[in-house]
C-alpha atoms as a PDB file:
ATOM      1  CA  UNK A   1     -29.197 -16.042  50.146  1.00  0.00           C
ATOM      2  CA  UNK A   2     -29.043 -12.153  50.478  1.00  0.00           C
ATOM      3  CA  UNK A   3     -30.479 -10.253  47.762  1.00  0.00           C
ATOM      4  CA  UNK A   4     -27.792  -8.982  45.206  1.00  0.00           C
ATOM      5  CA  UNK A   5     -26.913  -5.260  45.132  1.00  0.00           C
ATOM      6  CA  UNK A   6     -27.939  -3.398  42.443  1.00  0.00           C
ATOM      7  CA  UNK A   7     -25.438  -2.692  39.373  1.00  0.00           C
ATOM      8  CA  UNK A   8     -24.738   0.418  39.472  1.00  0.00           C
ATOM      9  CA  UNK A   9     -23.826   1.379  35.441  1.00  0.00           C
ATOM     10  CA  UNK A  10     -23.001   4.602  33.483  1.00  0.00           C
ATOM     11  CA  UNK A  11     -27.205   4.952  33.703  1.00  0.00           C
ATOM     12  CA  UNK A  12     -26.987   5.461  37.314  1.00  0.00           C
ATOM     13  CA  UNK A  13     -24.220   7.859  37.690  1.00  0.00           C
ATOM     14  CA  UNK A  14     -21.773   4.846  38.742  1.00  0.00           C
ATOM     15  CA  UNK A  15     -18.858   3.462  37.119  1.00  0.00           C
ATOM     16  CA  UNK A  16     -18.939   0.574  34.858  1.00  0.00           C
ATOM     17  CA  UNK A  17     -18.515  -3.004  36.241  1.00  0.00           C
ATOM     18  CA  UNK A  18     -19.223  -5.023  33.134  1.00  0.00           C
ATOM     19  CA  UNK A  19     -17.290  -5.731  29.873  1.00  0.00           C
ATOM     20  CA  UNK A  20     -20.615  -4.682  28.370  1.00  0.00           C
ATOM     21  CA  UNK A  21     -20.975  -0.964  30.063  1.00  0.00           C
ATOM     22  CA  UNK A  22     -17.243  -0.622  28.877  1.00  0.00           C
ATOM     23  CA  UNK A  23     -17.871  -1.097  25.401  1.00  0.00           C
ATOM     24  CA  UNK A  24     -21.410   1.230  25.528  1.00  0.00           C
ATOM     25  CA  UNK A  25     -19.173   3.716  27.327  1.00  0.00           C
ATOM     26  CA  UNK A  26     -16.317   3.370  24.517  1.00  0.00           C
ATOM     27  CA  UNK A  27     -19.112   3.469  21.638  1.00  0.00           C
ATOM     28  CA  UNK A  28     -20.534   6.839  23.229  1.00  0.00           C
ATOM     29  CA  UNK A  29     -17.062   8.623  23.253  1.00  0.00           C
ATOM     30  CA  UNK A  30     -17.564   8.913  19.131  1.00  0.00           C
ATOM     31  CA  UNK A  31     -20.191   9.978  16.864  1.00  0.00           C
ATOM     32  CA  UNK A  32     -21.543   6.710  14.806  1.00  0.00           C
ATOM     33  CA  UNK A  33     -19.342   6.435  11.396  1.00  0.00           C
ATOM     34  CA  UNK A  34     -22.081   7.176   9.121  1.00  0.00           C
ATOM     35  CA  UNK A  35     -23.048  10.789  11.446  1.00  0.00           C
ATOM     36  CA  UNK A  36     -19.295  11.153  11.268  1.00  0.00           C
ATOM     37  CA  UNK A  37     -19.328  11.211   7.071  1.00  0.00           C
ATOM     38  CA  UNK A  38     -22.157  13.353   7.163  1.00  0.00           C
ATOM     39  CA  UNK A  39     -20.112  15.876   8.959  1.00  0.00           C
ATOM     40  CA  UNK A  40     -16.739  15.528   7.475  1.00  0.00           C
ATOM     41  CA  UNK A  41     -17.716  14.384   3.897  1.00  0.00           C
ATOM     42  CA  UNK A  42     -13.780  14.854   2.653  1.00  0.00           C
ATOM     43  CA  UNK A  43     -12.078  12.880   4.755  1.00  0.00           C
ATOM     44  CA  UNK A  44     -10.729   9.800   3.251  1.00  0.00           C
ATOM     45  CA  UNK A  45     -13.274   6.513   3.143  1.00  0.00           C
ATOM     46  CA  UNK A  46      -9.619   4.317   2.880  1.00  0.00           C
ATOM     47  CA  UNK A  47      -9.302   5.257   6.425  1.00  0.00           C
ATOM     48  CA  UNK A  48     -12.026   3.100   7.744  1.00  0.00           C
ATOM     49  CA  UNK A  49      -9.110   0.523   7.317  1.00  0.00           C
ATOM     50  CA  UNK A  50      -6.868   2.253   8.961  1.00  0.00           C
ATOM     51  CA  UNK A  51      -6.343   0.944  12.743  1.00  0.00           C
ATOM     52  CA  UNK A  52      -5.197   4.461  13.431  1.00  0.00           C
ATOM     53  CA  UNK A  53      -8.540   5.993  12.047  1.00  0.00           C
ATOM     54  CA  UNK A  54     -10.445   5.059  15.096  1.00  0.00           C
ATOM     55  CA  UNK A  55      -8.213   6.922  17.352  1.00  0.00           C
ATOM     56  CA  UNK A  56      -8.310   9.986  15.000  1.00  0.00           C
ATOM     57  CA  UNK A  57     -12.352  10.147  14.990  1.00  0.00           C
ATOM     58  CA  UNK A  58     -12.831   9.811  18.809  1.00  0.00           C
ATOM     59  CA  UNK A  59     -10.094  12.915  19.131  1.00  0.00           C
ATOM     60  CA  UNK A  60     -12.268  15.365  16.704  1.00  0.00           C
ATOM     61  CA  UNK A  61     -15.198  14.373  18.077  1.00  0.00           C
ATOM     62  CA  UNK A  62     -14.206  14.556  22.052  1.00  0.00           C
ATOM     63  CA  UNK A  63     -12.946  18.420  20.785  1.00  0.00           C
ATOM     64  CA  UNK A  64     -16.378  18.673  19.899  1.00  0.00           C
ATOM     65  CA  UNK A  65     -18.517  18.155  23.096  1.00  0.00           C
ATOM     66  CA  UNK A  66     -15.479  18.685  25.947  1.00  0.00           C
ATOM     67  CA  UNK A  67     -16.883  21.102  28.354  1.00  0.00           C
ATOM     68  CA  UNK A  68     -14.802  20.586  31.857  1.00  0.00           C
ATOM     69  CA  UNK A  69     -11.497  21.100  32.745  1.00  0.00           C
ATOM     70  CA  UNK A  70     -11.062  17.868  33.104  1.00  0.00           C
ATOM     71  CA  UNK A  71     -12.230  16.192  29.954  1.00  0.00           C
ATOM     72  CA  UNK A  72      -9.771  18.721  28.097  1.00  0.00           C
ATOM     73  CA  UNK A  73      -6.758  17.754  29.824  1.00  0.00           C
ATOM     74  CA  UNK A  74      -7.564  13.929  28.931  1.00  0.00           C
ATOM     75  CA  UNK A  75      -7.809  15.520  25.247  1.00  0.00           C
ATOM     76  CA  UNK A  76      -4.855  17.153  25.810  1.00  0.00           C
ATOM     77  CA  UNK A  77      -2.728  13.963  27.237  1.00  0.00           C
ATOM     78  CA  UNK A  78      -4.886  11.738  24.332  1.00  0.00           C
ATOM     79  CA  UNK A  79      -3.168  14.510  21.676  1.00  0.00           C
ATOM     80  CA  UNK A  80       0.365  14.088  23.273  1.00  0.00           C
ATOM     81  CA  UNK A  81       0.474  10.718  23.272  1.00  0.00           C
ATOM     82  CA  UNK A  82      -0.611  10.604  19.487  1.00  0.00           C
ATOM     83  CA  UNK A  83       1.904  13.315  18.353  1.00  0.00           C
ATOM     84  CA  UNK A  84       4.550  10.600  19.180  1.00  0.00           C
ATOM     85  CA  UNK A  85       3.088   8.024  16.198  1.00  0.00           C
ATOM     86  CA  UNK A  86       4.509   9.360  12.758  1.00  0.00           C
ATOM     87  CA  UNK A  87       1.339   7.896  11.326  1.00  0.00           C
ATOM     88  CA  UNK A  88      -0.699   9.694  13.589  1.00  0.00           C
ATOM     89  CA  UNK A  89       0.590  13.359  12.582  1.00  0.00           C
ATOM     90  CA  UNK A  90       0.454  12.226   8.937  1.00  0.00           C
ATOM     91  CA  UNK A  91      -3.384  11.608   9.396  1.00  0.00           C
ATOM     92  CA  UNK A  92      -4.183  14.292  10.475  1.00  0.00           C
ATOM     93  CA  UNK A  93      -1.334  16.496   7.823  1.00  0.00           C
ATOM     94  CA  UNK A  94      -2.921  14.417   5.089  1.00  0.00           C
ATOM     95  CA  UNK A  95      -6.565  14.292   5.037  1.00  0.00           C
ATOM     96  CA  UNK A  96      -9.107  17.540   4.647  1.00  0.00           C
ATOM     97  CA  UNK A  97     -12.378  18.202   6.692  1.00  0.00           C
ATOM     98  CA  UNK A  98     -14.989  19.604   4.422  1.00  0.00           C
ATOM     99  CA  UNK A  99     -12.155  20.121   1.997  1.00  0.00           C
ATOM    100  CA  UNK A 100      -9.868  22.135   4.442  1.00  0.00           C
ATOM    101  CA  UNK A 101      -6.854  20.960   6.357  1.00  0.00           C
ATOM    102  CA  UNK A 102      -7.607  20.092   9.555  1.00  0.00           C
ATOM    103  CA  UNK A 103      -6.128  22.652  11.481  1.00  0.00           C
ATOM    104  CA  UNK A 104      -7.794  25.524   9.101  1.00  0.00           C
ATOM    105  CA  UNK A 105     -11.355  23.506   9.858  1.00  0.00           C
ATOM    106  CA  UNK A 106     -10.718  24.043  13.851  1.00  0.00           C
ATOM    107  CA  UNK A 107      -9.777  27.584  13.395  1.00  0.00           C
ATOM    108  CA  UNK A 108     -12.923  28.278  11.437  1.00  0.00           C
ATOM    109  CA  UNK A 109     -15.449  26.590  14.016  1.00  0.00           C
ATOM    110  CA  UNK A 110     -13.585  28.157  16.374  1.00  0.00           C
ATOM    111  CA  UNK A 111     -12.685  25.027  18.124  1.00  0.00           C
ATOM    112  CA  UNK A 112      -9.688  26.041  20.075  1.00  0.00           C
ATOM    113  CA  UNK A 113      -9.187  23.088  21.911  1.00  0.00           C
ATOM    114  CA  UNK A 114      -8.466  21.009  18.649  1.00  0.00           C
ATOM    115  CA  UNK A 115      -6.007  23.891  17.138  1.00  0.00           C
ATOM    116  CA  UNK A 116      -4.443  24.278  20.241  1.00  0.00           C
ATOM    117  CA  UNK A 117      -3.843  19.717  20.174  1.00  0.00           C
ATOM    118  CA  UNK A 118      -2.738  19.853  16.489  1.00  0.00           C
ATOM    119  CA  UNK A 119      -0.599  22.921  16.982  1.00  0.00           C
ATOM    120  CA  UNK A 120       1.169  21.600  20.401  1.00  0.00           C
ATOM    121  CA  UNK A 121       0.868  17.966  20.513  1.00  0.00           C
ATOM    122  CA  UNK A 122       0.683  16.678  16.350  1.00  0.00           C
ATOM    123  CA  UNK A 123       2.774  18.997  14.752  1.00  0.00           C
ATOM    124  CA  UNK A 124       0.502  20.888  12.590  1.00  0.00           C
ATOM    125  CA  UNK A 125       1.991  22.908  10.118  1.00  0.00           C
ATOM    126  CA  UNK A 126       0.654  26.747  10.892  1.00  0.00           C
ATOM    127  CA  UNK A 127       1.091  28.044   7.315  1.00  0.00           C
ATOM    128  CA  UNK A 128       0.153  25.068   5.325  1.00  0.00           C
ATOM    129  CA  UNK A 129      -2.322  25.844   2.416  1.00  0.00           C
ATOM    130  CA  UNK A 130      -2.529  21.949   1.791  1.00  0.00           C
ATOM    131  CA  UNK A 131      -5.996  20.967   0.770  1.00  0.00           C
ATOM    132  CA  UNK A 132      -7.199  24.493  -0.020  1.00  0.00           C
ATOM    133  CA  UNK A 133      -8.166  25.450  -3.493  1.00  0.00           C
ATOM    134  CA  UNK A 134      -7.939  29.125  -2.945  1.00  0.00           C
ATOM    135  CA  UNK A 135      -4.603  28.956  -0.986  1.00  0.00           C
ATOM    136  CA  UNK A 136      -5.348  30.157   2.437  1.00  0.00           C
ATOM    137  CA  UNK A 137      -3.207  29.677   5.333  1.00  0.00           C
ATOM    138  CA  UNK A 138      -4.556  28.867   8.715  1.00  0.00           C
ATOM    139  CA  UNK A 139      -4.442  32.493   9.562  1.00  0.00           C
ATOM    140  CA  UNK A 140      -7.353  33.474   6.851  1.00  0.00           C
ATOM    141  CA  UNK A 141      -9.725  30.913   8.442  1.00  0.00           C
ATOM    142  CA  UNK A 142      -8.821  32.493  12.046  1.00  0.00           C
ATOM    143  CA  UNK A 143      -9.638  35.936  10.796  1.00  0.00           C
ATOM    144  CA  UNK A 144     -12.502  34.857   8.792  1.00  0.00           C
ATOM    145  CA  UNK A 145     -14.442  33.718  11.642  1.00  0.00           C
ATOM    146  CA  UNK A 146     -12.529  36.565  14.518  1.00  0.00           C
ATOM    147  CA  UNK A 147     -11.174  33.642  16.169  1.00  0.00           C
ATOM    148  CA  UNK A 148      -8.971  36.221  18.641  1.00  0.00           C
ATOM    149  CA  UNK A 149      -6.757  34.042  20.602  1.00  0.00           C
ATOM    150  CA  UNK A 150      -5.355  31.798  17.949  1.00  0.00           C
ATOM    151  CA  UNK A 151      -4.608  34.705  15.760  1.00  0.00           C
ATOM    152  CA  UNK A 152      -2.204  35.898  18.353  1.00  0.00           C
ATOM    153  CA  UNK A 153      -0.534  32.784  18.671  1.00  0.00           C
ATOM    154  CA  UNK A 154      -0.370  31.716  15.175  1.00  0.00           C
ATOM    155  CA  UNK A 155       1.340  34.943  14.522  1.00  0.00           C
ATOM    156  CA  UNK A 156       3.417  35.646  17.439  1.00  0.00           C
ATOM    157  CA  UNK A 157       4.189  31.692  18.689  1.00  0.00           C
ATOM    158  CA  UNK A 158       3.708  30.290  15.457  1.00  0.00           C
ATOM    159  CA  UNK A 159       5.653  32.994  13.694  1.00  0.00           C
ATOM    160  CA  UNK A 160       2.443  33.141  10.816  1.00  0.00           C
ATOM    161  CA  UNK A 161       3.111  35.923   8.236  1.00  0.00           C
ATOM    162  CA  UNK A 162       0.388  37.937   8.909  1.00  0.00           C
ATOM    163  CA  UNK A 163       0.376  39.586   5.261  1.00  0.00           C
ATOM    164  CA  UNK A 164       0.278  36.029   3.623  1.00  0.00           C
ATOM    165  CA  UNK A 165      -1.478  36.229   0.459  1.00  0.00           C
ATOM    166  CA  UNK A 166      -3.559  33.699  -0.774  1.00  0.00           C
ATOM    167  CA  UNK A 167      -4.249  32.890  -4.748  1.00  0.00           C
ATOM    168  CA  UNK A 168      -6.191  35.802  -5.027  1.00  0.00           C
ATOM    169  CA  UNK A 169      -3.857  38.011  -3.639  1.00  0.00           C
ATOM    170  CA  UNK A 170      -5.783  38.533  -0.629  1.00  0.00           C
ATOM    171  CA  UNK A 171      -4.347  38.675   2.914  1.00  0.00           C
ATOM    172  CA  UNK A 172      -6.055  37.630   6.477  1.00  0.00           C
ATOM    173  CA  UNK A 173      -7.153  41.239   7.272  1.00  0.00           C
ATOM    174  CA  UNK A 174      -9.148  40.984   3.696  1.00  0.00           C
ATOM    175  CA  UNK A 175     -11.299  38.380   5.157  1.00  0.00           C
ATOM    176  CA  UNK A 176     -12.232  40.169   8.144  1.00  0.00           C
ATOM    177  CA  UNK A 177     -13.244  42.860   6.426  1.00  0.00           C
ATOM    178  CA  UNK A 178     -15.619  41.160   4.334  1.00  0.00           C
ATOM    179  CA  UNK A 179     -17.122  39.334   7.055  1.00  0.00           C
ATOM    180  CA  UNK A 180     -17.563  42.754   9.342  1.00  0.00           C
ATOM    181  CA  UNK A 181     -15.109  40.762  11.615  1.00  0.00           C
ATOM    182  CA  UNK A 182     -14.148  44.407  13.381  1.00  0.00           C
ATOM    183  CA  UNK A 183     -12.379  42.592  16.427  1.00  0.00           C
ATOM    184  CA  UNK A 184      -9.865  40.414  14.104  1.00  0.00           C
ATOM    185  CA  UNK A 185      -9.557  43.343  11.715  1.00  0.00           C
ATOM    186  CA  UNK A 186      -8.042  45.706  14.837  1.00  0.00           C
ATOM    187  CA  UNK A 187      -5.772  42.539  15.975  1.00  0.00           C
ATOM    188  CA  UNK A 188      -4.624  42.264  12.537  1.00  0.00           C
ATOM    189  CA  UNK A 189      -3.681  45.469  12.554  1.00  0.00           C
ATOM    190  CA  UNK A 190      -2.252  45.569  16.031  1.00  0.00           C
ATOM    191  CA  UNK A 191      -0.390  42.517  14.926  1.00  0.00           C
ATOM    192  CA  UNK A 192       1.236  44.653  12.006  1.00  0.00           C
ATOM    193  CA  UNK A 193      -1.051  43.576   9.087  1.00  0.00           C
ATOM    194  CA  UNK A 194      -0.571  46.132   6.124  1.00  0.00           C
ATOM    195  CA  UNK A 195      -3.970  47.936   4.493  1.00  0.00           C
ATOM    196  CA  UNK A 196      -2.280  48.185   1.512  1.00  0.00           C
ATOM    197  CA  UNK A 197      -2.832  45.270  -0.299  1.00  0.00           C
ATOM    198  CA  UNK A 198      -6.258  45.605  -3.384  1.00  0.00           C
ATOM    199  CA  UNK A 199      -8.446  43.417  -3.787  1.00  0.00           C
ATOM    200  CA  UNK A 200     -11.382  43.363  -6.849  1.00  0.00           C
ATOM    201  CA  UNK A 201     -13.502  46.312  -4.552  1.00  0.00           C
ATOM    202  CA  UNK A 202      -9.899  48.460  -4.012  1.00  0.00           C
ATOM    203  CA  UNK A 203      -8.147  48.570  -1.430  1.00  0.00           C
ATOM    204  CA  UNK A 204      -9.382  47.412   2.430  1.00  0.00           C
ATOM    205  CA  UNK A 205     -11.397  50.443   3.289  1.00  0.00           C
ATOM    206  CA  UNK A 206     -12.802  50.201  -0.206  1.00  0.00           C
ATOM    207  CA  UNK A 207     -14.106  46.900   0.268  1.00  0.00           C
ATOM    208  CA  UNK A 208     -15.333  47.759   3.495  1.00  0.00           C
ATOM    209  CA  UNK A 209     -17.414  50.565   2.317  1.00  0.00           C
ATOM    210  CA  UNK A 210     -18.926  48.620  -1.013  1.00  0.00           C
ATOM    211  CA  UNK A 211     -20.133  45.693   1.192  1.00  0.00           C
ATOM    212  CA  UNK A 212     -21.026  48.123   4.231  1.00  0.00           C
ATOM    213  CA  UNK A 213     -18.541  47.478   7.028  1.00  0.00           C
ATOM    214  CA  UNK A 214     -18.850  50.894   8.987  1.00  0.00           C
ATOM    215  CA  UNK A 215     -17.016  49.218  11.838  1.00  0.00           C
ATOM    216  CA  UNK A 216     -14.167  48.621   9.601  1.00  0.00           C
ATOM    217  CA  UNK A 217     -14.000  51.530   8.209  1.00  0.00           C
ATOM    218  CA  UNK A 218     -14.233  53.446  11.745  1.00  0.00           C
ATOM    219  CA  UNK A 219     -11.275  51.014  12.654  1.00  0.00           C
ATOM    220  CA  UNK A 220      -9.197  51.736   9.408  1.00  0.00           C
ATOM    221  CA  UNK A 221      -9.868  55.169   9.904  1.00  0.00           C
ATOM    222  CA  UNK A 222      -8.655  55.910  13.387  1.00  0.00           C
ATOM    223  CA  UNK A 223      -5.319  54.669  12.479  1.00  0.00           C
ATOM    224  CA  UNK A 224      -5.377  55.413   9.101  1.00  0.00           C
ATOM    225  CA  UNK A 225      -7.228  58.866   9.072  1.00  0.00           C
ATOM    226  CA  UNK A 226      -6.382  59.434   5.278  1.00  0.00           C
ATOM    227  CA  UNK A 227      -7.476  56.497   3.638  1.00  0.00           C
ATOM    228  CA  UNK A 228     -11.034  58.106   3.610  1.00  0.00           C
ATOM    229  CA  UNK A 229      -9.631  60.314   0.946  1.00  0.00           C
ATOM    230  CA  UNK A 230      -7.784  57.820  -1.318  1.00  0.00           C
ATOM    231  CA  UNK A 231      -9.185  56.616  -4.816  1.00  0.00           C
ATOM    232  CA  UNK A 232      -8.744  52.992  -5.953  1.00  0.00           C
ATOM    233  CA  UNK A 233      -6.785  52.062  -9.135  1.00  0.00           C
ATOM    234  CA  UNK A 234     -10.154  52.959 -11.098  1.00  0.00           C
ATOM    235  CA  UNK A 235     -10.294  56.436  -9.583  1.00  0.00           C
ATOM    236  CA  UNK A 236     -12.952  55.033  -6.814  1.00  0.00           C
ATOM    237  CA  UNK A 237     -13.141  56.668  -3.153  1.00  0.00           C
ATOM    238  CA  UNK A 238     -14.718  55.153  -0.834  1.00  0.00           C
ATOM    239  CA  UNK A 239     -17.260  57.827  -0.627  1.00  0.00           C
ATOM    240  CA  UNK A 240     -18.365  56.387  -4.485  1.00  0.00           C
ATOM    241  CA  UNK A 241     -18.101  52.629  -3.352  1.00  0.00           C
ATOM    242  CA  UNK A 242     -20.451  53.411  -0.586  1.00  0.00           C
ATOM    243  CA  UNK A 243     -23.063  55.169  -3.412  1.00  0.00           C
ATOM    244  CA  UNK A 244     -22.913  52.404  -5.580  1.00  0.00           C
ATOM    245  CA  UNK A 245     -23.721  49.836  -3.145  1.00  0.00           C
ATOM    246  CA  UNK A 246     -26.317  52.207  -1.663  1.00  0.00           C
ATOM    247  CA  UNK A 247     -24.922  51.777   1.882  1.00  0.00           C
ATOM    248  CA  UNK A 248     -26.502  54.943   3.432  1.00  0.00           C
ATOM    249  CA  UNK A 249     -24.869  54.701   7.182  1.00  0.00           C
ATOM    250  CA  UNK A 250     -21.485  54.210   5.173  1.00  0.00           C
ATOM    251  CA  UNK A 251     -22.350  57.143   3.197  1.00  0.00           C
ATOM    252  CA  UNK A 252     -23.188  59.120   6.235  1.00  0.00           C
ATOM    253  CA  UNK A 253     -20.098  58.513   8.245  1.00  0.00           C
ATOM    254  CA  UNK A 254     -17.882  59.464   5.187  1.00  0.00           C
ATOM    255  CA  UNK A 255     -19.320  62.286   4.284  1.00  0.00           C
ATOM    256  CA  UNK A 256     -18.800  63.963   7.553  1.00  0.00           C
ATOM    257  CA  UNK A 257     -14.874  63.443   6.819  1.00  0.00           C
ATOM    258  CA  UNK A 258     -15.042  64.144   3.288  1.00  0.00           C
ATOM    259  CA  UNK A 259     -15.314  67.995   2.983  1.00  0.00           C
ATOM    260  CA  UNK A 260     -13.794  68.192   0.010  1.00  0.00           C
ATOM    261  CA  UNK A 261     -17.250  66.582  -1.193  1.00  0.00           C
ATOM    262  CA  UNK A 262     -18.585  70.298  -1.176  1.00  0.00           C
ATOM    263  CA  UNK A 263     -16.182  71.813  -3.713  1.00  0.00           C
ATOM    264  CA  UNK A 264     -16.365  69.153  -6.941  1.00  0.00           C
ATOM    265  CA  UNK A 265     -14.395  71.187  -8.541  1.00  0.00           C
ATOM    266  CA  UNK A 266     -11.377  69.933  -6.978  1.00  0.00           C
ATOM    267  CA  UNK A 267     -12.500  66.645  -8.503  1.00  0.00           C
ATOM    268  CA  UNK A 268     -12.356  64.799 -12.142  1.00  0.00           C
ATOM    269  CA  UNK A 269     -14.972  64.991 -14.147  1.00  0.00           C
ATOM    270  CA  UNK A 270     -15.100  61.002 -14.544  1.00  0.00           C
ATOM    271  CA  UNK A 271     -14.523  60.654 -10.112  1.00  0.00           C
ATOM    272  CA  UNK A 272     -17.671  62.847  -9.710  1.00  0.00           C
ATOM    273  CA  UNK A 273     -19.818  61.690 -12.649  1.00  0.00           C
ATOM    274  CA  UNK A 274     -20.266  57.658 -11.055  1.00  0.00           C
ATOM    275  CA  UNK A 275     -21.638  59.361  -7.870  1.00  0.00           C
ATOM    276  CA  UNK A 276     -23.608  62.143  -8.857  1.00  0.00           C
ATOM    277  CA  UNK A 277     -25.322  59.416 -10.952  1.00  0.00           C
ATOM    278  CA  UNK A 278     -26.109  57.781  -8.092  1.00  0.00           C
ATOM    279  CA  UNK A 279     -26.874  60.150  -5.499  1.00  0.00           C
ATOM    280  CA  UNK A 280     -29.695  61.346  -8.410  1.00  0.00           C
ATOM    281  CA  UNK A 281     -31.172  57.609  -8.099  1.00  0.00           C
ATOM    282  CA  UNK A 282     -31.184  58.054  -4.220  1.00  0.00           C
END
């Protein structure tokens, strides 16, 4: 009897013969259901019922770890094919990852490939604020984290308002600003976003020089060359928000625009009192 030939599984770079590498290849494609809690904690433990929950974890998870061409065009066809189940879509619409929609979660880990399948393929509402307490649209999370290339399609395919205020009142550009996210902040702008909306600091360039953003400010200024002179609705320049948070390099920068620092004369008493204060504790 001649010697059987060797099996040659998923360990051995083959394809799988058996009904048992099948199911250890199927088991692989997802993260175990306890690792997959740990990571989304919000999403709903009802859905472990679900028959359609299975299909939804593998998806995520594939976006996770697809690195070749082809693995992302099975994602892709996988995402099509679910986008045609109504229960699918409301899955997805319906249940928060670590208490954000689903599509703001992708946009903030910057996981284009699971945007891109909820935007094209599942119907993903671009300006929902569903599941998020503070209000925020998609397009906050994108500029939050300078996720570039979905910003320009959730405003210009996706028709996003890019001035959409959340609860707070603030808009996308706000966010990149606060995180020193200069690249989103000049596609905001490019994309028409408006610098005049306040938030608690004062306006953007306000904010950016209390929390230390020169490369905001440099970007706000090159378009914008006179909102280095402008006070805040508590008679705050930017020159004073950079004092008072001590941010020296800010300080700098706006003081070689600012000559109107030299004559204080031309100033309030109460505009130059705040940061002659501080420029004493310096």
């Amino acid at each position: 009897m001649p010697p059987q030939r060797a099996r040659r599984g998923r360990r051995h770079g083959g394809n799988p013969r058996t009904q048992e590498d099948k199911d250890q290849l199927s088991n692989n494609q997802s993260l175990p259901l306890t690792l997959y809690f740990l990571l989304f904690p919000s999403l709903s433990l009802s859905l472990t019922h679900n028959p359609f929950f299975k299909g939804v974890q593998k998806l995520i998870t594939a976006t996770l770890y697809a690195t070749t061409t082809r693995e992302k065009k099975s994602i892709r066809e996988e995402a099509k094919t679910m986008g045609e189940s109504e229960k699918y879509v409301n899955i997805f619409a319906n249940n928060p990852i670590q208490g954000v929609g689903v599509l703001s979660y992708a946009l903030l880990e910057k996981n284009n490939l699971l945007a891109t399948c909820l935007l094209e393929y599942l119907h993903s509402d671009p300006s929902s604020r569903l599941h998020d307490v503070a209000g925020r649209t998609p397009l906050h999370f994108a500029a939050r984290d300078g996720n570039i290339a979905l910003m320009d399609s959730l405003v210009n395919t996706h028709h996003v308002d890019v001035n959409a205020t959340d609860n707070s009142g603030l808009i996308p550009l706000h966010l990149a600003v606060f995180y020193d996210n200069t690249d989103a902040l000049l596609e905001l702008m490019r994309l028409g976003a408006t610098i005049e909306g306040n938030t608690c600091f004062g306006k953007a360039i306000h904010s950016a020089a209390f929390l230390g953003s020169l490369g905001a400010i440099k970007a706000i200024h090159q378009d914008f060359p006179n909102e280095v002179n402008i006070a805040s609705a508590g008679n705050f320049t930017p020159l004073i928000c950079s004092c008072s948070a001590l941010q020296l390099t800010v300080r700098t920068f706006l003081q070689g625009y600012l000559m109107w620092v030299l004559f204080p004369c031309s100033l309030k008493w109460h505009w130059l009192k705040p940061m002659r204060l501080k420029l004493m504790l310096l």
